[in-house]
N, C-alpha and C. Protein backbone atom coordinates (compact mmCIF):
# COMPACT_ATOMS: atom_id res chain seq x y z
N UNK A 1 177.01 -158.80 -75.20
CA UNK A 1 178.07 -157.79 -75.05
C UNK A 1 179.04 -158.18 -73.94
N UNK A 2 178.83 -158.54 -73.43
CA UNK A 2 179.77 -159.63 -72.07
C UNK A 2 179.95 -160.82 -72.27
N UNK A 3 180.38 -160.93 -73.49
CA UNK A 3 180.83 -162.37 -74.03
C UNK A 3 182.40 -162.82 -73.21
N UNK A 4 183.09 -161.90 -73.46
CA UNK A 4 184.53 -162.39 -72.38
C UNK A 4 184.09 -162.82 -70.78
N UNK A 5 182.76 -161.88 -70.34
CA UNK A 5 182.71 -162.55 -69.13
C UNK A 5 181.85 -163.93 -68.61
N UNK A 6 181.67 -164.33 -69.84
CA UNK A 6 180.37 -165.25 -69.56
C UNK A 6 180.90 -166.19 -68.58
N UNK A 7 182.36 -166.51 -69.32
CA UNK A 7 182.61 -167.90 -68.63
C UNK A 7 183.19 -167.29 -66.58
N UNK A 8 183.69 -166.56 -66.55
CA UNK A 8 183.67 -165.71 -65.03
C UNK A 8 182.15 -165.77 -64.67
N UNK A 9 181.04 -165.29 -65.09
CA UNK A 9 179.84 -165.18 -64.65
C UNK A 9 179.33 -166.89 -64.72
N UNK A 10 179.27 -167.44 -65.53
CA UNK A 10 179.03 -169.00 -65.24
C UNK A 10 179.45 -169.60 -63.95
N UNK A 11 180.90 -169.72 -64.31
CA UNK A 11 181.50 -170.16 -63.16
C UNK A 11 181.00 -169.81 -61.48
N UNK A 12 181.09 -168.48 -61.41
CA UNK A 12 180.79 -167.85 -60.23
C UNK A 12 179.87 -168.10 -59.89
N UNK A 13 178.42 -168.46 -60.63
CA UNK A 13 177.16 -168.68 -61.02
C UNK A 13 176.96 -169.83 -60.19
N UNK A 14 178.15 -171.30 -60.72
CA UNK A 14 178.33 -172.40 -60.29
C UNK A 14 178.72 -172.32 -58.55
N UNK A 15 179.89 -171.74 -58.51
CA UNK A 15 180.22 -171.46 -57.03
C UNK A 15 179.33 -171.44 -56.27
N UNK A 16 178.58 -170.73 -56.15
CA UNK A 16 177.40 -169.96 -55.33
C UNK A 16 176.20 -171.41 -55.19
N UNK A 17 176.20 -172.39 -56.81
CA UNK A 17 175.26 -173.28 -56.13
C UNK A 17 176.25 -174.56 -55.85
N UNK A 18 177.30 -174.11 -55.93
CA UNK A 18 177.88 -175.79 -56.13
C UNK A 18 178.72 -175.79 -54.10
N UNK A 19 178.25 -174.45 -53.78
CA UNK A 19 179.46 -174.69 -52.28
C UNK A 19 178.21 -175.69 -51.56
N UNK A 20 176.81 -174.65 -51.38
CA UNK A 20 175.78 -175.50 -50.91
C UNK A 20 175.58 -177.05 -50.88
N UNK A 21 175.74 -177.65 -52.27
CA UNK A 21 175.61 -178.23 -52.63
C UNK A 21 176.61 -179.40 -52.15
N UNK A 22 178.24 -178.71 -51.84
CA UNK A 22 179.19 -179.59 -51.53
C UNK A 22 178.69 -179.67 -50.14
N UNK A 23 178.22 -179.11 -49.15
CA UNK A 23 177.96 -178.92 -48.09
C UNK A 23 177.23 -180.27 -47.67
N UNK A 24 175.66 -180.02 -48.35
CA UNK A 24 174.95 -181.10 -47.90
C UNK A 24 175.40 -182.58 -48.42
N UNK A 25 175.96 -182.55 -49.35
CA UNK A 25 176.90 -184.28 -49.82
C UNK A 25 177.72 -184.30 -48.90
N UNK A 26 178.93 -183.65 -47.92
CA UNK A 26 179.69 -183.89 -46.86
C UNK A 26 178.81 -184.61 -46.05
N UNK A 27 177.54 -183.30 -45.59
CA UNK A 27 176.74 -183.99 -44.33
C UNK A 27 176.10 -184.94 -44.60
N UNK A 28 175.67 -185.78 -45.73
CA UNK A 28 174.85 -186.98 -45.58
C UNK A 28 175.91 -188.13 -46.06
N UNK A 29 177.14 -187.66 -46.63
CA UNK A 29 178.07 -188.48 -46.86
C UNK A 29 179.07 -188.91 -45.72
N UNK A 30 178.86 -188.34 -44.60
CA UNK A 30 179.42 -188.47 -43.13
C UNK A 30 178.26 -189.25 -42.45
């Protein structure tokens, strides 16, 4: 029933693991 929001809820989904994620690749990439 939240088919229009999937791709908003994915995404956001992504955000949440992908900032972490950019975080620790900075720090071991520094």
């Amino acid at each position: 029933m939240r088919m229009p929001n999937a791709k908003m809820d994915i995404s956001y989904a992504l955000g949440k693991i992908s900032v972490p994620s950019i975080r620790e690749v900075a720090t071991l990439g520094w």
